[in-house]
C-alpha atoms as a PDB file:
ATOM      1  CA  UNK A   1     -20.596  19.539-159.766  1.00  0.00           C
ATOM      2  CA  UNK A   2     -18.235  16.359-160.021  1.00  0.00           C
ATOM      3  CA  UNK A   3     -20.562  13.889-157.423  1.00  0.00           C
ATOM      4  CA  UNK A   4     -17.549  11.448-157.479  1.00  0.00           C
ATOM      5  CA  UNK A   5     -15.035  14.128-156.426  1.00  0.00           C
ATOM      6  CA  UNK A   6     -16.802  15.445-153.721  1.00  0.00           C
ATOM      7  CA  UNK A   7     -17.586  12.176-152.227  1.00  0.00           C
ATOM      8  CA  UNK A   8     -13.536  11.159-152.839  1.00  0.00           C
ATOM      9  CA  UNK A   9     -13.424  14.746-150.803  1.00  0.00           C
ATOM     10  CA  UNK A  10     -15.494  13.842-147.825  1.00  0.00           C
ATOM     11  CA  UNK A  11     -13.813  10.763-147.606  1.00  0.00           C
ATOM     12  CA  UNK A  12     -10.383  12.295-147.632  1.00  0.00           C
ATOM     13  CA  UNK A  13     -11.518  14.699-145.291  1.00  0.00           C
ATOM     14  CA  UNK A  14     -12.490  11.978-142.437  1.00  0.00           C
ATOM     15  CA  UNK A  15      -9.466  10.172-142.975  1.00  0.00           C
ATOM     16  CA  UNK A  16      -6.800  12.887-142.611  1.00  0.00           C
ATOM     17  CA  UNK A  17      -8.970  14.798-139.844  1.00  0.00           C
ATOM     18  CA  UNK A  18      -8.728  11.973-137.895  1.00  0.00           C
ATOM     19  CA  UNK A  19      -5.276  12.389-137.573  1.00  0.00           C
ATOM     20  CA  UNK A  20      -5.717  16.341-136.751  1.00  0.00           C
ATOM     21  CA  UNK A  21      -8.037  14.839-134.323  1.00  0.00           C
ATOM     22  CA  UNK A  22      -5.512  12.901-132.549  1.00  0.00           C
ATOM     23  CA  UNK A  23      -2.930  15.264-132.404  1.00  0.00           C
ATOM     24  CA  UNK A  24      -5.415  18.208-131.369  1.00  0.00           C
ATOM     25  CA  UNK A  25      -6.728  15.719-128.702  1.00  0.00           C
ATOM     26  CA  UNK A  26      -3.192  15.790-126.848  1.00  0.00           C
ATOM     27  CA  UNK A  27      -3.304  19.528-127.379  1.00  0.00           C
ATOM     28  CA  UNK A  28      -6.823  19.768-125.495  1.00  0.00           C
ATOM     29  CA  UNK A  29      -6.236  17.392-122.904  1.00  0.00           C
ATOM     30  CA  UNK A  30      -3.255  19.280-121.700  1.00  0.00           C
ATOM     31  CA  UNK A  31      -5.357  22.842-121.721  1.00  0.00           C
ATOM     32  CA  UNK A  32      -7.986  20.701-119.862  1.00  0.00           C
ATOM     33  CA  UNK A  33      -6.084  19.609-116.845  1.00  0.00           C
ATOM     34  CA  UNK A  34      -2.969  22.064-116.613  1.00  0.00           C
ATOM     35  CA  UNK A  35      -4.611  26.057-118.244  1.00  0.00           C
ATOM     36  CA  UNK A  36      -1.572  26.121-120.660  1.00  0.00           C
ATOM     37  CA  UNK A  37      -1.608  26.590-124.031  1.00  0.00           C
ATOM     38  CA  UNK A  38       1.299  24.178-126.018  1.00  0.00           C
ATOM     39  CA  UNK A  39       2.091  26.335-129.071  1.00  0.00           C
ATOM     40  CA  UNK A  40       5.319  23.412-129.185  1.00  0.00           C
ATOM     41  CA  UNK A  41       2.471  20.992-130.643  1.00  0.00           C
ATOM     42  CA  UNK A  42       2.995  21.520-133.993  1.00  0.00           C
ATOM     43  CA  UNK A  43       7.156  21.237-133.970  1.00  0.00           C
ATOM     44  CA  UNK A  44       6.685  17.896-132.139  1.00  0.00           C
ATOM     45  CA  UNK A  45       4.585  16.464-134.643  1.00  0.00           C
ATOM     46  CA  UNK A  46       7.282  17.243-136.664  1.00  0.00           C
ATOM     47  CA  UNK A  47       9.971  15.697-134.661  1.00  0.00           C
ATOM     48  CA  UNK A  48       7.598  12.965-134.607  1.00  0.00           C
ATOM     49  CA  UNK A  49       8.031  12.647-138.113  1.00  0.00           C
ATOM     50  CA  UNK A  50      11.736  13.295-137.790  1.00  0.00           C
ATOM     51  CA  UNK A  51      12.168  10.038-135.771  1.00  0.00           C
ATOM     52  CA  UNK A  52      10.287   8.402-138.120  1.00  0.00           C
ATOM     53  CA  UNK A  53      12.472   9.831-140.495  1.00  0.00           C
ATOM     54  CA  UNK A  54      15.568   8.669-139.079  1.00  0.00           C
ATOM     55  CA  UNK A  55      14.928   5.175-138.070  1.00  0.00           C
ATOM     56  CA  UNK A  56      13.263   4.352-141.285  1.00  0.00           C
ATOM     57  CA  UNK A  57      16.853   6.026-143.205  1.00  0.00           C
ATOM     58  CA  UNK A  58      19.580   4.816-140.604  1.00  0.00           C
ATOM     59  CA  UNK A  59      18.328   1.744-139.035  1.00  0.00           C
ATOM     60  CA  UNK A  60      15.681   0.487-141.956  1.00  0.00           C
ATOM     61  CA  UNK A  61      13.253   0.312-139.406  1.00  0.00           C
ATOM     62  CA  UNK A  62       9.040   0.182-140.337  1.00  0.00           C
ATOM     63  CA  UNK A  63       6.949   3.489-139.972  1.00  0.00           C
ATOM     64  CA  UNK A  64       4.664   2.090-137.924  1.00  0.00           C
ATOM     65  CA  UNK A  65       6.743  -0.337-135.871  1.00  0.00           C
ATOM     66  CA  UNK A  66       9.373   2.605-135.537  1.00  0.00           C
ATOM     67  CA  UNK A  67       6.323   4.197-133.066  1.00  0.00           C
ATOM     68  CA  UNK A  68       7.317   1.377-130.644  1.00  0.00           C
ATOM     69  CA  UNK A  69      10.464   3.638-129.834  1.00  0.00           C
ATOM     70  CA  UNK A  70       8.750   7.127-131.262  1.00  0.00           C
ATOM     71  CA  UNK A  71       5.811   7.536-129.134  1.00  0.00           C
ATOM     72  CA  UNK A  72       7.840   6.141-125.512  1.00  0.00           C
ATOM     73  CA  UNK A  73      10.285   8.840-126.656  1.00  0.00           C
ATOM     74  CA  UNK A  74       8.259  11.844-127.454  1.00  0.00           C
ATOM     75  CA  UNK A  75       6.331  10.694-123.538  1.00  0.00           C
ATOM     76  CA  UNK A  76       9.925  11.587-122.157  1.00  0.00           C
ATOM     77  CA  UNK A  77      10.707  14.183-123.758  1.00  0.00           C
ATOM     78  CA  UNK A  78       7.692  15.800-122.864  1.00  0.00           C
ATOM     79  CA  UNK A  79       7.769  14.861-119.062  1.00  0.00           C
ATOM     80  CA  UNK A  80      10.864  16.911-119.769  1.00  0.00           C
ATOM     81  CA  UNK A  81       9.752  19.847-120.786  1.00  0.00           C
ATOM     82  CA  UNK A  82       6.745  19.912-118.038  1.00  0.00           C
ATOM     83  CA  UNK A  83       9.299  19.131-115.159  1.00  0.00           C
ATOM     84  CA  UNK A  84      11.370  21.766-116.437  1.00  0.00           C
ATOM     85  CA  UNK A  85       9.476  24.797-117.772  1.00  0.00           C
ATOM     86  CA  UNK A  86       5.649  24.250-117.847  1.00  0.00           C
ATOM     87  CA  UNK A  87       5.766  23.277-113.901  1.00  0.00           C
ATOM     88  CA  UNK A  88       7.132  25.900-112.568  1.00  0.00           C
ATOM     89  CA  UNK A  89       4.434  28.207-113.829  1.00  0.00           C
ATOM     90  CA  UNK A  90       2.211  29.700-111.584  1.00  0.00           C
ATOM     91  CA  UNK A  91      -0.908  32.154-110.810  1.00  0.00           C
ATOM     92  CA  UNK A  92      -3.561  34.018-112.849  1.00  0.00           C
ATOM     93  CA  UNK A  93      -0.751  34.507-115.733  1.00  0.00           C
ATOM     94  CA  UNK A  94      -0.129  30.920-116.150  1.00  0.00           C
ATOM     95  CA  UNK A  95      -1.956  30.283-119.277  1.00  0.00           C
ATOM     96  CA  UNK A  96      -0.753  33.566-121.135  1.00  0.00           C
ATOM     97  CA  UNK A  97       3.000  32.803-119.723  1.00  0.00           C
ATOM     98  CA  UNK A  98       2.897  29.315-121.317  1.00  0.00           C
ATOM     99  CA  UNK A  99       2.156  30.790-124.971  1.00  0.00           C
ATOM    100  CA  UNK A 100       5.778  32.323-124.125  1.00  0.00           C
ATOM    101  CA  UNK A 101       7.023  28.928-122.666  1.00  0.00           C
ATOM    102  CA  UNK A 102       6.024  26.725-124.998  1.00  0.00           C
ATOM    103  CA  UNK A 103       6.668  29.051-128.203  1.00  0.00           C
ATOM    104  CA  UNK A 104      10.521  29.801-126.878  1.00  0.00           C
ATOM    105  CA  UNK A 105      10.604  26.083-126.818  1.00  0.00           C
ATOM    106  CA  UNK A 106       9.306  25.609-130.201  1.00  0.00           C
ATOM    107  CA  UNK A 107      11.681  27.980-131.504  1.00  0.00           C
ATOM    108  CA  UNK A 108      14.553  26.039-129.881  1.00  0.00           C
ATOM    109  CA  UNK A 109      13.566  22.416-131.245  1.00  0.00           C
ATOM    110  CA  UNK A 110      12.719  24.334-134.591  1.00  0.00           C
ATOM    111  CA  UNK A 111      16.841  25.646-134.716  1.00  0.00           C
ATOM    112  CA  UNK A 112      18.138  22.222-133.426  1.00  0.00           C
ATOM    113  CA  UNK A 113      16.331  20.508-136.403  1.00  0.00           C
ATOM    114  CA  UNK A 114      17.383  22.659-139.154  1.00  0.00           C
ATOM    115  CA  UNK A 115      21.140  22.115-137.871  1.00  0.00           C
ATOM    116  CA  UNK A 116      20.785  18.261-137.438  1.00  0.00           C
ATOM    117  CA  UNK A 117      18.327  17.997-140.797  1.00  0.00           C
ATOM    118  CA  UNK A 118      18.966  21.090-143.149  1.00  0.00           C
ATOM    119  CA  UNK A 119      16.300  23.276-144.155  1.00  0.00           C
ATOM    120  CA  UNK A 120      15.359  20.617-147.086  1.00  0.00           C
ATOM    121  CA  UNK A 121      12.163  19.242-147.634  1.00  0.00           C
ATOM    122  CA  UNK A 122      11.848  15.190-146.952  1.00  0.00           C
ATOM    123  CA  UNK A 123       9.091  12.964-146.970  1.00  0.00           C
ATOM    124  CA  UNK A 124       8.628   9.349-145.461  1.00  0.00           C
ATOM    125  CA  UNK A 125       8.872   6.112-147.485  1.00  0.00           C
ATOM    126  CA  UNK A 126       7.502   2.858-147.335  1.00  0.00           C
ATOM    127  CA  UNK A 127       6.389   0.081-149.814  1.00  0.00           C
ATOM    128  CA  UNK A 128       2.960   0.695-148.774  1.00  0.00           C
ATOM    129  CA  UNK A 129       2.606   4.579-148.686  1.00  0.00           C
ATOM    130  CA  UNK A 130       2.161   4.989-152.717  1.00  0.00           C
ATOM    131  CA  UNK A 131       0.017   2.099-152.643  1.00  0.00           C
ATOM    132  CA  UNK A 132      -4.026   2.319-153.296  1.00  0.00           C
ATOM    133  CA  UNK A 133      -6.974   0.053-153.710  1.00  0.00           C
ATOM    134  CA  UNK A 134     -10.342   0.389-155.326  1.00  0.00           C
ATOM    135  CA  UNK A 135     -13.525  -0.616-153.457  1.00  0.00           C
ATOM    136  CA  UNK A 136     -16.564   0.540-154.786  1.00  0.00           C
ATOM    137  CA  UNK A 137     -15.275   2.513-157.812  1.00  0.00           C
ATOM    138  CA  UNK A 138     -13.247   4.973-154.860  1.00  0.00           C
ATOM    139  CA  UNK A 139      -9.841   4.482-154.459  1.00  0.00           C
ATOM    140  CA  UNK A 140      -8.555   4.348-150.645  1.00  0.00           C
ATOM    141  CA  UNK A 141      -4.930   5.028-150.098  1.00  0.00           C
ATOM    142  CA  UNK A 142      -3.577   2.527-147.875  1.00  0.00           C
ATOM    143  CA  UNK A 143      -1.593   4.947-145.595  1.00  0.00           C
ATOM    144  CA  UNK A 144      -4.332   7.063-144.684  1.00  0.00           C
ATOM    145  CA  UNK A 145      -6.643   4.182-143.933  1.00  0.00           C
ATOM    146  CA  UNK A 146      -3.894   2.921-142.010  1.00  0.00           C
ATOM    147  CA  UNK A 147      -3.521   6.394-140.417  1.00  0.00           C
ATOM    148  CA  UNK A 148      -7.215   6.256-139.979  1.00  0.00           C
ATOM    149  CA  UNK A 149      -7.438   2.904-137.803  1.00  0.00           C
ATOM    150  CA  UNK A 150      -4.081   4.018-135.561  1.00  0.00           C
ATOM    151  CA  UNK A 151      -5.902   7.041-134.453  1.00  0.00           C
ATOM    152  CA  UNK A 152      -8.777   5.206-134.045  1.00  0.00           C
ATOM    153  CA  UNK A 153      -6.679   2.816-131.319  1.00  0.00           C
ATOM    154  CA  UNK A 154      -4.876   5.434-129.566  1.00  0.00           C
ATOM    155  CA  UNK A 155      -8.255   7.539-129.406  1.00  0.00           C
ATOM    156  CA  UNK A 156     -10.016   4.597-128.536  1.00  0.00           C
ATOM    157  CA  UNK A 157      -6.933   3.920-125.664  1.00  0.00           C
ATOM    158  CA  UNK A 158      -7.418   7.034-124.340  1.00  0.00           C
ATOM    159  CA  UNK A 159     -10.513   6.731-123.569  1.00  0.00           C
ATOM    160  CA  UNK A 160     -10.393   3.531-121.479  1.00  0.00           C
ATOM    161  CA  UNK A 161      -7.619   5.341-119.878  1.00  0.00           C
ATOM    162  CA  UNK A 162      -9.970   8.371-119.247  1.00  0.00           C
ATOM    163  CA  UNK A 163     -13.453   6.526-118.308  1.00  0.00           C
ATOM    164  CA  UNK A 164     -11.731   2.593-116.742  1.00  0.00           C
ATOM    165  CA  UNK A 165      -8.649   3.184-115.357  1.00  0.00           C
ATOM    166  CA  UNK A 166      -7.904   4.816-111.371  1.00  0.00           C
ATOM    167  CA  UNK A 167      -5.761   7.379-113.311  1.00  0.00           C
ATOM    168  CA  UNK A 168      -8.572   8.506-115.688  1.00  0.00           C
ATOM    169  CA  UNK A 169     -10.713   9.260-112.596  1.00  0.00           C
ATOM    170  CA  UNK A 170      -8.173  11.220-111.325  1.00  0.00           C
ATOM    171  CA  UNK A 171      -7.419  13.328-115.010  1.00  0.00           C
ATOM    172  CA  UNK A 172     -11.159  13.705-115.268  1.00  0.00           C
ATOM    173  CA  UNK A 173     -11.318  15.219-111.837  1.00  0.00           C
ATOM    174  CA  UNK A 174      -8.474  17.442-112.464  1.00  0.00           C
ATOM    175  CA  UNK A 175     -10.478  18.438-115.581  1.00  0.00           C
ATOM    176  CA  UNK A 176     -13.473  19.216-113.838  1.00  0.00           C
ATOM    177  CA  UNK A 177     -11.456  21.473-110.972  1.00  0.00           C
ATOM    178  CA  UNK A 178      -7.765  21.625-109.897  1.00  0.00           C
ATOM    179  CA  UNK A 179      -8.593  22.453-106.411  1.00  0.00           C
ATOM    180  CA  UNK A 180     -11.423  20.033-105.633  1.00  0.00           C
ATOM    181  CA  UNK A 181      -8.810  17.252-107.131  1.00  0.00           C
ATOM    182  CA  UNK A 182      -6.747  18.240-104.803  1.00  0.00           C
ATOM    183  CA  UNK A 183      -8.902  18.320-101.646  1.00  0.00           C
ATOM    184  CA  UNK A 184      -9.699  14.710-102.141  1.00  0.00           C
ATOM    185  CA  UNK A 185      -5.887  13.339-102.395  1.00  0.00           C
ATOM    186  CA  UNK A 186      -5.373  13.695-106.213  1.00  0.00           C
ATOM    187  CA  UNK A 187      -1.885  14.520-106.809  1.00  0.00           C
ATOM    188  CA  UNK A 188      -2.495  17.277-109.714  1.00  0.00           C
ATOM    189  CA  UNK A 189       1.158  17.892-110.528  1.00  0.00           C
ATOM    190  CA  UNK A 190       1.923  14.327-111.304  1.00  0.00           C
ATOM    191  CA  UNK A 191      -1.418  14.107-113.480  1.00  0.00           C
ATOM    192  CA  UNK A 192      -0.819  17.043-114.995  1.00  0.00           C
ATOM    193  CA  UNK A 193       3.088  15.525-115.776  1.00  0.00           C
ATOM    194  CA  UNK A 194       1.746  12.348-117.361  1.00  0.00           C
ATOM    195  CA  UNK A 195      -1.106  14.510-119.322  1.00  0.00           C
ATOM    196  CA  UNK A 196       1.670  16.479-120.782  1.00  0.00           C
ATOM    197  CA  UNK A 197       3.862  13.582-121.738  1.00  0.00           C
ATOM    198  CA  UNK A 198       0.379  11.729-122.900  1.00  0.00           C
ATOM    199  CA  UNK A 199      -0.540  14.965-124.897  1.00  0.00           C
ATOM    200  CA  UNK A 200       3.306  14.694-126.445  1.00  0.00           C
ATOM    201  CA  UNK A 201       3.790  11.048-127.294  1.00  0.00           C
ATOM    202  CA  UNK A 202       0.375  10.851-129.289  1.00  0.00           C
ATOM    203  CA  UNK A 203       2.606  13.612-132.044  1.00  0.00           C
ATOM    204  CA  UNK A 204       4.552  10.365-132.683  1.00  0.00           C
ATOM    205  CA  UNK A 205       1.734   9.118-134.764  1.00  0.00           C
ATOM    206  CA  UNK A 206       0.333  12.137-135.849  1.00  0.00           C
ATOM    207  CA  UNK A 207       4.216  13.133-137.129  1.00  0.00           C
ATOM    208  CA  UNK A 208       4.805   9.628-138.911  1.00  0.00           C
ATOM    209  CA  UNK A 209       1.573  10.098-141.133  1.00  0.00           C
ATOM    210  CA  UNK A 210       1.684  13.153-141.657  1.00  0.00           C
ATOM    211  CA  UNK A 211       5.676  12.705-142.995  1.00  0.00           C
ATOM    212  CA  UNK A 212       4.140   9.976-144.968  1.00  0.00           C
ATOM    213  CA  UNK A 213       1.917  12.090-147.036  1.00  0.00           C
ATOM    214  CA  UNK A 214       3.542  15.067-147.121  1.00  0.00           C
ATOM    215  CA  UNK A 215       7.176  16.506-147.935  1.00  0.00           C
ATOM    216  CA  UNK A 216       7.595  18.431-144.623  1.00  0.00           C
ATOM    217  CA  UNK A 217      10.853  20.813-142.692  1.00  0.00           C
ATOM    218  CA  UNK A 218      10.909  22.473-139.170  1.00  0.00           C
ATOM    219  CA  UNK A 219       8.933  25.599-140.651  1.00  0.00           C
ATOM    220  CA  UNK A 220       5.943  22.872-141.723  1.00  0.00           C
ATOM    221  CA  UNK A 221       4.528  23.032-138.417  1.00  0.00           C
ATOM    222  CA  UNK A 222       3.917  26.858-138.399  1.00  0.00           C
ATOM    223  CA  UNK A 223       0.727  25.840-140.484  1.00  0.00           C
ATOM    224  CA  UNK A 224       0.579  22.824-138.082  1.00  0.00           C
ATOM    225  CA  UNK A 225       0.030  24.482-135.145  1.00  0.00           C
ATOM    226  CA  UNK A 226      -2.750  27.343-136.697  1.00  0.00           C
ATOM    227  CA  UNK A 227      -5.228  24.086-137.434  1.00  0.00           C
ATOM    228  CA  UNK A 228      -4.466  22.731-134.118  1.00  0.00           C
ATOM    229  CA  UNK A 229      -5.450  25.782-132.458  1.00  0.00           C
ATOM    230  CA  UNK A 230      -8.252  26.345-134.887  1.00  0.00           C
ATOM    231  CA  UNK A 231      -9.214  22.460-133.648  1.00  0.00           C
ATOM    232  CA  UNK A 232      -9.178  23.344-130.432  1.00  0.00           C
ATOM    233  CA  UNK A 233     -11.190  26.582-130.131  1.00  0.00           C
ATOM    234  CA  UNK A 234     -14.071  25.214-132.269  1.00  0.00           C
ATOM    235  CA  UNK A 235     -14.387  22.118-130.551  1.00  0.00           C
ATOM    236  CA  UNK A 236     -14.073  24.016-126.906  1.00  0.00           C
ATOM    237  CA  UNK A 237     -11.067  24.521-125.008  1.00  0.00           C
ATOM    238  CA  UNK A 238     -10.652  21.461-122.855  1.00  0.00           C
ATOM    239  CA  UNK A 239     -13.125  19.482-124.627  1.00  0.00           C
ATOM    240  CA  UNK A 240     -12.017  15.777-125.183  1.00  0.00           C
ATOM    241  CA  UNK A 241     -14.857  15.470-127.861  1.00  0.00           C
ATOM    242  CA  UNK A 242     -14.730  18.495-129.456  1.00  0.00           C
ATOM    243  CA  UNK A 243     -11.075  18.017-130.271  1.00  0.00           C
ATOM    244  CA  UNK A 244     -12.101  14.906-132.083  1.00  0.00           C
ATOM    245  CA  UNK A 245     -15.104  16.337-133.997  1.00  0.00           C
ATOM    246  CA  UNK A 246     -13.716  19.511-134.758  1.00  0.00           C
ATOM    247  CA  UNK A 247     -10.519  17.712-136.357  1.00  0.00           C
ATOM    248  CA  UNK A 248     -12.660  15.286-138.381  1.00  0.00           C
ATOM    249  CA  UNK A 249     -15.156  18.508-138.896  1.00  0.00           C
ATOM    250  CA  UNK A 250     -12.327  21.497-140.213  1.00  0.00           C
ATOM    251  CA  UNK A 251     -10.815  19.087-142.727  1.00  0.00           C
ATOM    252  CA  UNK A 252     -13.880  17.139-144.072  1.00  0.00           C
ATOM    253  CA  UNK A 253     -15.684  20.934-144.619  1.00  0.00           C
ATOM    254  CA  UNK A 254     -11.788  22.253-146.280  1.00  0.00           C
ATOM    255  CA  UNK A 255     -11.730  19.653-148.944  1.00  0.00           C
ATOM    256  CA  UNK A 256     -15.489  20.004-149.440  1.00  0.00           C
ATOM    257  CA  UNK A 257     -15.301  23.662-149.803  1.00  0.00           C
ATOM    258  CA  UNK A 258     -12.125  22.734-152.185  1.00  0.00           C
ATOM    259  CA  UNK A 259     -13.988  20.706-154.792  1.00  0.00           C
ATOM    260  CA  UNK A 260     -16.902  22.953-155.010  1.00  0.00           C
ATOM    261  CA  UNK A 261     -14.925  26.350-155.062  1.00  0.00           C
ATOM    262  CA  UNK A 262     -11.682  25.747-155.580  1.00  0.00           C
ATOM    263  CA  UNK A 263      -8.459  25.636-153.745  1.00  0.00           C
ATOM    264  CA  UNK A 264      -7.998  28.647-152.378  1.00  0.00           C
ATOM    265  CA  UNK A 265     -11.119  29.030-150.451  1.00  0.00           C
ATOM    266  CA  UNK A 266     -10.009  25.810-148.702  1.00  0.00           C
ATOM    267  CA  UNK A 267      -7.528  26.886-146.232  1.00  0.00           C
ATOM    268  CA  UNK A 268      -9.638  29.616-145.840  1.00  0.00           C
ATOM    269  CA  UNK A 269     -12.759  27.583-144.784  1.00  0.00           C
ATOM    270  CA  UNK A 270     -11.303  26.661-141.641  1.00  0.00           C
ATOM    271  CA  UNK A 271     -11.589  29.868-140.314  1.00  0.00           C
ATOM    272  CA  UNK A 272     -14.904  31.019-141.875  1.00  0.00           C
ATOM    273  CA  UNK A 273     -16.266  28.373-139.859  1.00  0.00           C
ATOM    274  CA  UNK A 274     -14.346  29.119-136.895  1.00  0.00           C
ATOM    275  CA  UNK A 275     -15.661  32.467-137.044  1.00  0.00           C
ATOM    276  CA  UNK A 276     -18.900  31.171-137.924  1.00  0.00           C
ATOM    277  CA  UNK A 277     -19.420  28.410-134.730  1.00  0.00           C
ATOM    278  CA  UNK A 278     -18.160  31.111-132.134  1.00  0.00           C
ATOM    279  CA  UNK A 279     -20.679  33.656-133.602  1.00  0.00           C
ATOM    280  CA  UNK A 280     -23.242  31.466-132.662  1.00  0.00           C
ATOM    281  CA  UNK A 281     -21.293  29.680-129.455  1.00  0.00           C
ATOM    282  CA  UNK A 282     -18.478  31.442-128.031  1.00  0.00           C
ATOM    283  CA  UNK A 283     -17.432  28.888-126.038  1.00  0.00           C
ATOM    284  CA  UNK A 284     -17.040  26.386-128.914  1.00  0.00           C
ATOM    285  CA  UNK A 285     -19.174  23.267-129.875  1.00  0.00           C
ATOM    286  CA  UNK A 286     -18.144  21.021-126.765  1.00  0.00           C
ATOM    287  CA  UNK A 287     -16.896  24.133-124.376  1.00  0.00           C
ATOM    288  CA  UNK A 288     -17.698  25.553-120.957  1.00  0.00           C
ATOM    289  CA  UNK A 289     -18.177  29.442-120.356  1.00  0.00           C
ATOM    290  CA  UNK A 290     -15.375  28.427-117.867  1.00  0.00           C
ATOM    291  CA  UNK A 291     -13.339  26.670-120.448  1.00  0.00           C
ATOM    292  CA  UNK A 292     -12.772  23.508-118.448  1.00  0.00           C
ATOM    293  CA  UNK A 293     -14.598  20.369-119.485  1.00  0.00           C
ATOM    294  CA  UNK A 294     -15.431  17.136-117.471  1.00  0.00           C
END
């Protein structure tokens, strides 16, 4: 076994599942307060990227200081789509109604990209996202460190949001129970508004790195979404933390699994260890039986 590999591996692994981490965070946090299910997660990651995309292209604008206009954008648009389909949901069916929702809504933004970007493959540039340096005989790739520490800040700013701020109290309540929220003068529908448009605008990031290091179309985030759902499950629906160990967790274990026994059982690792951890835990690392999370 290649020692060298599989520690260039592990370290690859933490820095890209950090990323998953962040993006499967929005995913979880919107389960956690509002029982619905965004299968749209992976597409906006990818129009994410497709901002990125065009301001760097049109307007010569910086990947990362493009996210001053990405993320504020992606917040909208998904205050959007909560205001006008997830909202209106109601009653036991709610969560099973918004795999429908959200999925008609992916195929939508899906369509509207291929006609505004073709079908074609693209991929983000920048001076720095070829560029590498050496420290301690490993090389480091300088976009996914920098991927690394700008999941690291937004994580890091959600959770003063979540455990300083009057809002967070209110989100963590809603977490914990809808109803008692409500008893006590928490307005759940506008929480549950921002969460969406929270769980949304952190794809901006997500999307630019992940354009950055991959070639990537409007059918890339069918394999988006699986590992976001796969995040989600292992770590425990709802669970803030378990989102963000499970992401670092599935990828770190893929490219493991990759060195030692080749590519193909990769992919495939994710979901022997799915199956694996809800063997053992049904509920997932971090979960509930009742699927909700404080």
């Amino acid at each position: 076994m290649n020692v060298t590999a599989l520690i260039d591996a592990a370290k690859d692994g933490i820095l890209t599942g950090s990323l998953y981490a962040l993006m499967a965070t929005g995913l979880t946090l919107v389960f956690g307060v509002m029982d619905i299910i965004n299968v749209a997660q992976g597409i906006l990651v990818i129009v994410g990227a497709y901002l990125s995309y065009a301001l760097s292209v049109h307007f010569g604008i910086d990947l990362f200081l493009g996210l001053l206009i990405t993320i504020p954008t992606l917040f909208v648009v998904g205050i959007v789509i909560e205001r006008a389909f997830l909202g209106r949901l109601k009653g036991p069916e709610k969560t099973a109604m918004s795999i429908l929702v959200t999925y008609a809504v992916s195929l939508v933004i899906e369509g509207s990209l291929n006609m505004i970007f073709s079908v074609n493959p693209v991929q983000l540039h920048a001076w720095y996202v070829n560029k590498s340096f050496v420290v301690g005989g490993y090389h480091f790739a300088f976009i996914y460190l920098a991927g690394f520490a700008l999941a690291v800040v937004l994580l890091s700013a959600l959770y003063y949001m979540l455990y300083r701020t009057r809002f967070g109290v209110s989100v963590r309540a809603s977490l914990a129970d809808q109803a008692s929220a409500a008893l006590v003068g928490i307005d759940v529908r506008r929480v549950s508004t921002i969460c969406f448009g929270i769980g949304v605008a952190v794809t901006a990031a997500g999307g630019m790195i992940y354009g950055a290091t991959t070639t990537f179309n409007a059918s890339t985030s069918y394999d988006l979404i699986s590992r976001l759902l796969t995040i989600i499950v292992l770590g425990g629906m709802g669970s803030l933390g378990g989102a963000m160990l499970a992401g670092v967790l599935l990828v770190f274990v893929g490219n493991v699994v990759g060195v030692i026994a080749g590519a193909v059982w990769s992919t495939m690792a994710y979901y022997v260890l799915l199956i694996i951890v809800l063997l053992v835990r049904p509920q997932g690392l971090f979960g509930k039986q009742s699927a909700r999370v404080a």
